[in-house]
C-alpha atoms as a PDB file:
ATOM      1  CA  UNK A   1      -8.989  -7.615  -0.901  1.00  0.00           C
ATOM      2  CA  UNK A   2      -6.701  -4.835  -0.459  1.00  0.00           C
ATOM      3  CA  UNK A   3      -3.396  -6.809  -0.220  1.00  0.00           C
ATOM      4  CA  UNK A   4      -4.804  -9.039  -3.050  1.00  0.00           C
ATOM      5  CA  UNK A   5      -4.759  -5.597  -5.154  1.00  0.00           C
ATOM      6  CA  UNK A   6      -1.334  -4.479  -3.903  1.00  0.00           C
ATOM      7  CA  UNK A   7       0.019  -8.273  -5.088  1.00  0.00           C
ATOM      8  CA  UNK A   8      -1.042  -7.159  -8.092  1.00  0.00           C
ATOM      9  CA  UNK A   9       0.270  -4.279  -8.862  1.00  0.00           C
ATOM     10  CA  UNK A  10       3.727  -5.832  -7.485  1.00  0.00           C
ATOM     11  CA  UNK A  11       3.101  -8.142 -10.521  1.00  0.00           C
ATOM     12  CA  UNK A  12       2.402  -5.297 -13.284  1.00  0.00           C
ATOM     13  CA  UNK A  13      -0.494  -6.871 -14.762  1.00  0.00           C
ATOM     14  CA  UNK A  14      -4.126  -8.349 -13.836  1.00  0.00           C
ATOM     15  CA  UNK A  15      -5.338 -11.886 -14.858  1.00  0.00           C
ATOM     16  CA  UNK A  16      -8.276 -12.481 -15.710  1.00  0.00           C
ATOM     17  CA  UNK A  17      -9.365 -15.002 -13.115  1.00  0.00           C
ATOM     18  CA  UNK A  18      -8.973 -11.910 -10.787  1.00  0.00           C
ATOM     19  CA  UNK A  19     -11.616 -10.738 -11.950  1.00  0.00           C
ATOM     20  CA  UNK A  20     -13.749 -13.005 -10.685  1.00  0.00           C
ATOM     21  CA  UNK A  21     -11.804 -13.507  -7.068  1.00  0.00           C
ATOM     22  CA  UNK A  22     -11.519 -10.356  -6.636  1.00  0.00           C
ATOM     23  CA  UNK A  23     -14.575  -9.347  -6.125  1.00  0.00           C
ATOM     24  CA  UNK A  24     -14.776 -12.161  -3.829  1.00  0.00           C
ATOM     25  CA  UNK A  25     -12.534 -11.426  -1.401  1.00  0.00           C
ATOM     26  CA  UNK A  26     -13.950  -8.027  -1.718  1.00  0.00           C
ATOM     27  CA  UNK A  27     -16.776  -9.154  -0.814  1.00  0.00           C
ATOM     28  CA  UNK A  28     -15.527 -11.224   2.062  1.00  0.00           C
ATOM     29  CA  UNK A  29     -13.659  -8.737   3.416  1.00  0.00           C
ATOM     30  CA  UNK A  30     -16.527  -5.950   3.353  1.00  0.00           C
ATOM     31  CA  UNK A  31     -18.688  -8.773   5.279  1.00  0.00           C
ATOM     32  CA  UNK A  32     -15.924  -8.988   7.816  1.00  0.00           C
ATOM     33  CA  UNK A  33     -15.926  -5.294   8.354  1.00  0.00           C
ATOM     34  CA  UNK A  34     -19.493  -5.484   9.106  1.00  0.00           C
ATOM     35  CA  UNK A  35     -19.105  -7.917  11.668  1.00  0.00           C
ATOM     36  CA  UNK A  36     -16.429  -6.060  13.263  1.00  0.00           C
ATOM     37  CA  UNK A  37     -18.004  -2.657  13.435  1.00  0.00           C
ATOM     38  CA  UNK A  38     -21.497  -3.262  13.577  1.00  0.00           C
ATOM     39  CA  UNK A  39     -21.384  -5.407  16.972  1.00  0.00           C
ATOM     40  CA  UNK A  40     -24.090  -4.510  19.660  1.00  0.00           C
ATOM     41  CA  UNK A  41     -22.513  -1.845  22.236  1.00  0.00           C
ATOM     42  CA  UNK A  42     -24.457  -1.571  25.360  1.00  0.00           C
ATOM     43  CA  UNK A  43     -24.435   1.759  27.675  1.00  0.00           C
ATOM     44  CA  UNK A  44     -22.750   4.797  26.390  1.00  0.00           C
ATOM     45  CA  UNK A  45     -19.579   3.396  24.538  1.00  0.00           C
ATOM     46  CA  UNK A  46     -18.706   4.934  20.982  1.00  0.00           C
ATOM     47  CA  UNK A  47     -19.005   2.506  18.034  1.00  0.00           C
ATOM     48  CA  UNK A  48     -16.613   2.680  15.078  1.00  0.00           C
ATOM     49  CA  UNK A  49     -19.753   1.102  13.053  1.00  0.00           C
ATOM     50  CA  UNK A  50     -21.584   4.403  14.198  1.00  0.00           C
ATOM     51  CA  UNK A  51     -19.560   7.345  14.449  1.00  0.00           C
ATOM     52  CA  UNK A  52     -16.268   8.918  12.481  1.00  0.00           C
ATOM     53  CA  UNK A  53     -14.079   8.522  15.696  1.00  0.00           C
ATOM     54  CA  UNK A  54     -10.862   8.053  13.516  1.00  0.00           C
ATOM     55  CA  UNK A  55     -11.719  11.134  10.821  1.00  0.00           C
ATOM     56  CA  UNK A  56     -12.453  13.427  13.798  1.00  0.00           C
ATOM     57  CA  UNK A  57      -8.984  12.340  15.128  1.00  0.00           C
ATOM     58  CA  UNK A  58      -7.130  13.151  12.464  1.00  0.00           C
ATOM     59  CA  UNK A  59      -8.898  16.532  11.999  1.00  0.00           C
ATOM     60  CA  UNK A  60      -8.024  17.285  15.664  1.00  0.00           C
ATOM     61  CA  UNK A  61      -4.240  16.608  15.391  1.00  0.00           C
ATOM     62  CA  UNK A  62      -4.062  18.193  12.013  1.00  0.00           C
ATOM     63  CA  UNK A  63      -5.331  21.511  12.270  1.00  0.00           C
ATOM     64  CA  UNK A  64      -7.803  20.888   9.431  1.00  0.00           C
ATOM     65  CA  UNK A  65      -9.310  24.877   9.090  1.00  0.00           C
ATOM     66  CA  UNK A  66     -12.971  25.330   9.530  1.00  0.00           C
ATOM     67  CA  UNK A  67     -15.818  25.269   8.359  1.00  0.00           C
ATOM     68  CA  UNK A  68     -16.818  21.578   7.943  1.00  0.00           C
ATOM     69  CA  UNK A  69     -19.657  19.953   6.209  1.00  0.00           C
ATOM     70  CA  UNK A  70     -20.728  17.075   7.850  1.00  0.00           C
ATOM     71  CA  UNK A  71     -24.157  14.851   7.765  1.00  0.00           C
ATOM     72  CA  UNK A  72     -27.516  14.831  10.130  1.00  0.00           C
ATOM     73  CA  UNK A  73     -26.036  11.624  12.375  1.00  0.00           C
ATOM     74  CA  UNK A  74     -22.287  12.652  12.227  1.00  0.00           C
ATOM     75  CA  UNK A  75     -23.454  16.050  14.377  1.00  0.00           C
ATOM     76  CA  UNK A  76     -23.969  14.041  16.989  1.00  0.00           C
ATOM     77  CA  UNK A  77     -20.455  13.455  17.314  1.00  0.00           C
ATOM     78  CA  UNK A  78     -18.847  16.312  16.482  1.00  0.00           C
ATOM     79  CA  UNK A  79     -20.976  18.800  18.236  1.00  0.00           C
ATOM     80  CA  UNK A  80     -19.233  17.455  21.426  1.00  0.00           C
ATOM     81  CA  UNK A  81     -15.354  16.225  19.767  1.00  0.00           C
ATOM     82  CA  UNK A  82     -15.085  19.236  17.654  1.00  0.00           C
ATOM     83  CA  UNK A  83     -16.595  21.511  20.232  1.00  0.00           C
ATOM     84  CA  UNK A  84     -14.295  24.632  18.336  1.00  0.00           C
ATOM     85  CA  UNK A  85     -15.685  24.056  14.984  1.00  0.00           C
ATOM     86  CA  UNK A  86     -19.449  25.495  14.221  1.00  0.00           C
ATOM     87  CA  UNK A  87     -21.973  22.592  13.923  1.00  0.00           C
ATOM     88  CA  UNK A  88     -23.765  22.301  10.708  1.00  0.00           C
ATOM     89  CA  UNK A  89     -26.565  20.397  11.099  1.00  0.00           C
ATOM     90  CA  UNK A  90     -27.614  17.450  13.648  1.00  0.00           C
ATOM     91  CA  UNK A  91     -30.367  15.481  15.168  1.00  0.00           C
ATOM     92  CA  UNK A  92     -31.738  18.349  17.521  1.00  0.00           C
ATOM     93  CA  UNK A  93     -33.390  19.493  13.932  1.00  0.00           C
ATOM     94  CA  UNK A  94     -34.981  22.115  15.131  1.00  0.00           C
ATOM     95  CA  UNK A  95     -32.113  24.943  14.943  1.00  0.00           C
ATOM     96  CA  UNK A  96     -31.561  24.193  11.733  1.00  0.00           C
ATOM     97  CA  UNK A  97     -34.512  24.555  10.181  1.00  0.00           C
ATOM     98  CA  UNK A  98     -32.800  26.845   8.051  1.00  0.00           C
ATOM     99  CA  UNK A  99     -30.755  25.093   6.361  1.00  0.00           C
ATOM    100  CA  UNK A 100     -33.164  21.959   5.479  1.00  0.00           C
ATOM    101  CA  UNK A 101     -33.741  22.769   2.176  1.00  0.00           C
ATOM    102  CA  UNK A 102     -29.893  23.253   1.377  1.00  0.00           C
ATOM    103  CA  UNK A 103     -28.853  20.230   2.955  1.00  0.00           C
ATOM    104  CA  UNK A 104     -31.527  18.037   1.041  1.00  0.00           C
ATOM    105  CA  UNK A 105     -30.859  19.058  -1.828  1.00  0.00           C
ATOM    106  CA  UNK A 106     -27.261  18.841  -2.173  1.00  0.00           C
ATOM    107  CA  UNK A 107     -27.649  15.256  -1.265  1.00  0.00           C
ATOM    108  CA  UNK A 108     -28.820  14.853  -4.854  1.00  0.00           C
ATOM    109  CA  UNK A 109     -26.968  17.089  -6.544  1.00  0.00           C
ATOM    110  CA  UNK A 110     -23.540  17.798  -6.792  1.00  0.00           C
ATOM    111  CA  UNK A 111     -24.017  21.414  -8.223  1.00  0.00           C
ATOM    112  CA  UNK A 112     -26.003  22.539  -5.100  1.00  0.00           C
ATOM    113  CA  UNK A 113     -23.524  20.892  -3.234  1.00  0.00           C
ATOM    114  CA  UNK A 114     -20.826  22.848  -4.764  1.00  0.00           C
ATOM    115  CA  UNK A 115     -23.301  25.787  -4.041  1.00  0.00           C
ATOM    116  CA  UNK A 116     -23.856  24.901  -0.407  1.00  0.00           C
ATOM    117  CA  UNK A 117     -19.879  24.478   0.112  1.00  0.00           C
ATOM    118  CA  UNK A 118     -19.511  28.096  -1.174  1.00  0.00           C
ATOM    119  CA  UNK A 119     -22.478  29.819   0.579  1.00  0.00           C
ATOM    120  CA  UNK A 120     -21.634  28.160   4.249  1.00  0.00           C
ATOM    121  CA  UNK A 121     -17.544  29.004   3.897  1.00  0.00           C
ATOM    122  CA  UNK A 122     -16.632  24.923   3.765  1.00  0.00           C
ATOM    123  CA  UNK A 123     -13.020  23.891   4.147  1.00  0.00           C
ATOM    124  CA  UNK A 124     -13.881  20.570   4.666  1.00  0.00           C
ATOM    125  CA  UNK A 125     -16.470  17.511   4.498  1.00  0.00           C
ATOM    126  CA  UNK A 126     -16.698  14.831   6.319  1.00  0.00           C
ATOM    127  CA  UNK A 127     -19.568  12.559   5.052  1.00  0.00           C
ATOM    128  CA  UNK A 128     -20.208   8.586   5.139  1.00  0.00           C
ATOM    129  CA  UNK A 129     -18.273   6.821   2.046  1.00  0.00           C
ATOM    130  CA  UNK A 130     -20.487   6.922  -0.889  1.00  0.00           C
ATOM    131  CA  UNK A 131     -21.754   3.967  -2.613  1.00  0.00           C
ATOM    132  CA  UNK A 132     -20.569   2.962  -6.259  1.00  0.00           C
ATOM    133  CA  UNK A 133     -22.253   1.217  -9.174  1.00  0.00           C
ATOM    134  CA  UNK A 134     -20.721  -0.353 -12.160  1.00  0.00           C
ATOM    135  CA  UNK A 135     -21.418   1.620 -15.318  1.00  0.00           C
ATOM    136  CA  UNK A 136     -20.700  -0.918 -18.311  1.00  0.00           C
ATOM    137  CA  UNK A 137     -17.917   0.156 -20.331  1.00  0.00           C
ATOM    138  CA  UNK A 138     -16.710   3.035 -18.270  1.00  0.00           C
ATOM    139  CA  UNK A 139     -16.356   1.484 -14.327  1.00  0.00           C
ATOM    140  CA  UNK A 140     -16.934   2.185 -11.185  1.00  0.00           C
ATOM    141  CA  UNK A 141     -19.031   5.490 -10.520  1.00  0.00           C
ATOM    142  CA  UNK A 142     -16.967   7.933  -8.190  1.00  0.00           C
ATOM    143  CA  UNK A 143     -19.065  10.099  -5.970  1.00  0.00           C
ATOM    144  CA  UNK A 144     -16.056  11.775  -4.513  1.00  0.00           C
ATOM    145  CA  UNK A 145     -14.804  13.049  -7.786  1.00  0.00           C
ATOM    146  CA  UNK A 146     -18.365  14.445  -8.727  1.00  0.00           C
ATOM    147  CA  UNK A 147     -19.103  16.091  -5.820  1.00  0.00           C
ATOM    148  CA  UNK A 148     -15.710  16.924  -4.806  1.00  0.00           C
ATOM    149  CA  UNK A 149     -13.692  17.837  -8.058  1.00  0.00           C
ATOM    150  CA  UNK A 150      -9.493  17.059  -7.538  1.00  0.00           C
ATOM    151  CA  UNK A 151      -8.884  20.622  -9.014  1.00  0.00           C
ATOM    152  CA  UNK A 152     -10.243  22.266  -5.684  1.00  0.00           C
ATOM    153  CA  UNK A 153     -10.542  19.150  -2.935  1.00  0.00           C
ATOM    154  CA  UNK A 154      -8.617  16.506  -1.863  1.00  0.00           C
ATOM    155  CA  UNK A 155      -9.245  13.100  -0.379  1.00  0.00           C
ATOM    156  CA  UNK A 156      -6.786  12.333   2.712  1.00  0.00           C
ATOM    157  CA  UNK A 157      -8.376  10.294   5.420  1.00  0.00           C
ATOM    158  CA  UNK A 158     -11.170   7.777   5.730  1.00  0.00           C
ATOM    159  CA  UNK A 159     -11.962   5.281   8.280  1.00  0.00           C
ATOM    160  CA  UNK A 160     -14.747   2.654   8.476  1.00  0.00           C
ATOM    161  CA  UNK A 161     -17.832   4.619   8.150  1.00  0.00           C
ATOM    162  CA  UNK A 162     -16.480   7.629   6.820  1.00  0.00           C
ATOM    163  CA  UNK A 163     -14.461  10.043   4.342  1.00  0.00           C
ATOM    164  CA  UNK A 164     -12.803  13.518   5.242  1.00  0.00           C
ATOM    165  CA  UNK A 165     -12.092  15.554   1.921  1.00  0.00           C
ATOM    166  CA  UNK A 166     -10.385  19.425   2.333  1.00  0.00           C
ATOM    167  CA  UNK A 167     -10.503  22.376   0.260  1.00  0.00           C
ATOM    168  CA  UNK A 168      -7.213  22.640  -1.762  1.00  0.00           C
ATOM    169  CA  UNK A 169      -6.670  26.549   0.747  1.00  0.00           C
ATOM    170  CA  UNK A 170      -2.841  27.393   1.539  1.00  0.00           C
ATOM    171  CA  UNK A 171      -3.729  26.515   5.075  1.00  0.00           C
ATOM    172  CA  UNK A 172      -4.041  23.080   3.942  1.00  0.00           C
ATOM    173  CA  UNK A 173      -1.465  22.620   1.769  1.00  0.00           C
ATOM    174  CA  UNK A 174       1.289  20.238   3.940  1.00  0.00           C
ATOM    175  CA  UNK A 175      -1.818  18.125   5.077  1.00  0.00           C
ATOM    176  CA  UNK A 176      -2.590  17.317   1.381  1.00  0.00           C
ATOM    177  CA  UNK A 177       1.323  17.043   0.334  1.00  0.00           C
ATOM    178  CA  UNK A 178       1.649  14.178   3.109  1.00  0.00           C
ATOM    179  CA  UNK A 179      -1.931  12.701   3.441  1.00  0.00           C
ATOM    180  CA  UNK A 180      -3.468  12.820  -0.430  1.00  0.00           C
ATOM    181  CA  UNK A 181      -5.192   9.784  -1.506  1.00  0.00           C
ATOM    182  CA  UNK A 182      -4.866  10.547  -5.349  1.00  0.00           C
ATOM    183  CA  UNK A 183      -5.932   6.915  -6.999  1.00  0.00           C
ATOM    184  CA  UNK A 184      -7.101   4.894  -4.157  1.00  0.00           C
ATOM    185  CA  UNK A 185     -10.838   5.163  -2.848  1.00  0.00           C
ATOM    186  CA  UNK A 186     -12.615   3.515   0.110  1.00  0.00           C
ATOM    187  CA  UNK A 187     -15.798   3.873  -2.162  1.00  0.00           C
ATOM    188  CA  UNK A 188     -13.977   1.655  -5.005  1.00  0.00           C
ATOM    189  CA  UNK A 189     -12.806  -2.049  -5.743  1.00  0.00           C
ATOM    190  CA  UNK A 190      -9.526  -2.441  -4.423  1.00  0.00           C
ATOM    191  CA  UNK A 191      -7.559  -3.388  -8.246  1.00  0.00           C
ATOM    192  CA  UNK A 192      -9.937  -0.896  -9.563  1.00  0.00           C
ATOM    193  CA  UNK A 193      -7.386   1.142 -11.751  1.00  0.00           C
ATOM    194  CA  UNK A 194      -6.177  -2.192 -12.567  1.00  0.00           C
ATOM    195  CA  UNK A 195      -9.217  -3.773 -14.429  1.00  0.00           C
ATOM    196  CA  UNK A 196     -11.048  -0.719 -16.183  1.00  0.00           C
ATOM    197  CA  UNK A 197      -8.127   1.588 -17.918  1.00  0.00           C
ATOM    198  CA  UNK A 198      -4.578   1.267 -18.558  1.00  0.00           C
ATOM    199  CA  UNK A 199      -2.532   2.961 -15.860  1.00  0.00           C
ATOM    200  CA  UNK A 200       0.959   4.557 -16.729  1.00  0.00           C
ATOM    201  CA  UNK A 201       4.073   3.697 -15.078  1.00  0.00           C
ATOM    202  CA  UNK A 202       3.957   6.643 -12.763  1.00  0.00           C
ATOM    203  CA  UNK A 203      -0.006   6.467 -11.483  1.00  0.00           C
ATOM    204  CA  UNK A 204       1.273   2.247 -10.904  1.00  0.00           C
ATOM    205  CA  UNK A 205       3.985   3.547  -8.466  1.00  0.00           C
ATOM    206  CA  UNK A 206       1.480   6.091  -6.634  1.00  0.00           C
ATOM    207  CA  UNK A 207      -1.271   3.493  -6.410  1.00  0.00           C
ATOM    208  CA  UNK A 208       1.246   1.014  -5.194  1.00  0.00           C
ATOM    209  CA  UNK A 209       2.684   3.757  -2.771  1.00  0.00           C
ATOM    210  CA  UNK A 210      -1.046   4.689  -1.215  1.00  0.00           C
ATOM    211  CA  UNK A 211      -2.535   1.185  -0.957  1.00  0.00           C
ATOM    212  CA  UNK A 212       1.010   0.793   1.491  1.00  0.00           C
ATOM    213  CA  UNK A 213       0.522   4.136   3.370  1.00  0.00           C
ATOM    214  CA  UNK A 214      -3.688   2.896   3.277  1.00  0.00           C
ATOM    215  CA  UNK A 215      -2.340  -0.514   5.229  1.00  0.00           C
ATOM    216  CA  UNK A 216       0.150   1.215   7.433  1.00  0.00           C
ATOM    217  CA  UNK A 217      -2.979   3.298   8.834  1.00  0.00           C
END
């Protein structure tokens, strides 16, 4: 579905029959991903389908600065592969009891998010890529622009389970100039700026550019 949205923008303009394919091959391809990640592992072998193997790799080699928000099941993982970071919050529960309340309710809410970002220092979140719904007349709903605004985050890595966003910080700043996913979402329908909107020449060439660097990773 992704090179069917890159074919596209190579030809300028969507018809409308794409409309209805893609979403199709969206669909197949998703299905395929399941398959692929989701496959029984037996003994103590990590699962892409499970954990955030490739995010945590690309924290490691980039120097991404603490302190990093991540879910209840991703603390799993990184309480042993990012052993230099503080853990936020994972499945032992009970030493984090204090930070329950916090934690559930910035899963609703992205104002207490914003709030539990500021209290708890965050420079980073790495969290399982949202779902989307269709709101008629408007698109796609973006959970990583409502919870993580582009005036203070940026998007620059995702694999198959999950999304790494930073804080826009000085420390930061060459990561985001070389990684920055500005148009293209993992959360989104590949052709998405496409079909809802009319894109300018310049956000064409950027989406064009990212859905290359997105295939190249």
């Amino acid at each position: 579905a992704l090179r069917f949205a890159h074919i596209q923008l190579r030809r300028r303009r969507l018809p409308k029959q794409a409309l209805v394919v893609a979403p199709l091959g969206l669909a197949a391809a998703l299905f395929a991903a399941h398959l692929s990640t989701n496959k029984l592992v037996l003994g103590f072998a990590e699962s892409r389908g499970m954990y955030p193997i490739d995010s945590v790799a690309f924290i490691r080699k980039h120097g991404i600065r603490p302190n990093i928000y991540h879910t209840f099941a991703f603390g799993a993982y990184t309480v042993w592969y990012l052993r230099e970071f503080p853990d936020f919050v994972d499945p032992r529960e009970t030493p984090f009891r204090g930070v329950e309340e916090d934690y559930l309710k910035a899963y609703g809410s992205a104002e207490h998010a914003q709030k539990l970002y500021q209290r708890y220092g965050i420079n980073a979140v790495l969290v399982p890529i949202p779902k989307t719904a269709l709101v008629p007349g408007l698109g796609y709903r973006d959970l990583i622009e409502e919870y993580l605004p582009a005036e203070s985050w940026a998007l620059v890595y995702w694999d198959d389970i999950s999304v790494l966003v930073v804080r826009r910080i000085p420390e930061h700043a060459q990561i985001i100039k070389d990684h920055e996913y500005k148009l293209l979402r993992p959360n989104l329908p590949p052709g998405n700026l496409l079909a809802y909107g009319k894109p300018k020449p310049e956000q064409l060439r950027t989406y064009a550019h990212e859905i290359e660097r997105c295939l190249a990773e």
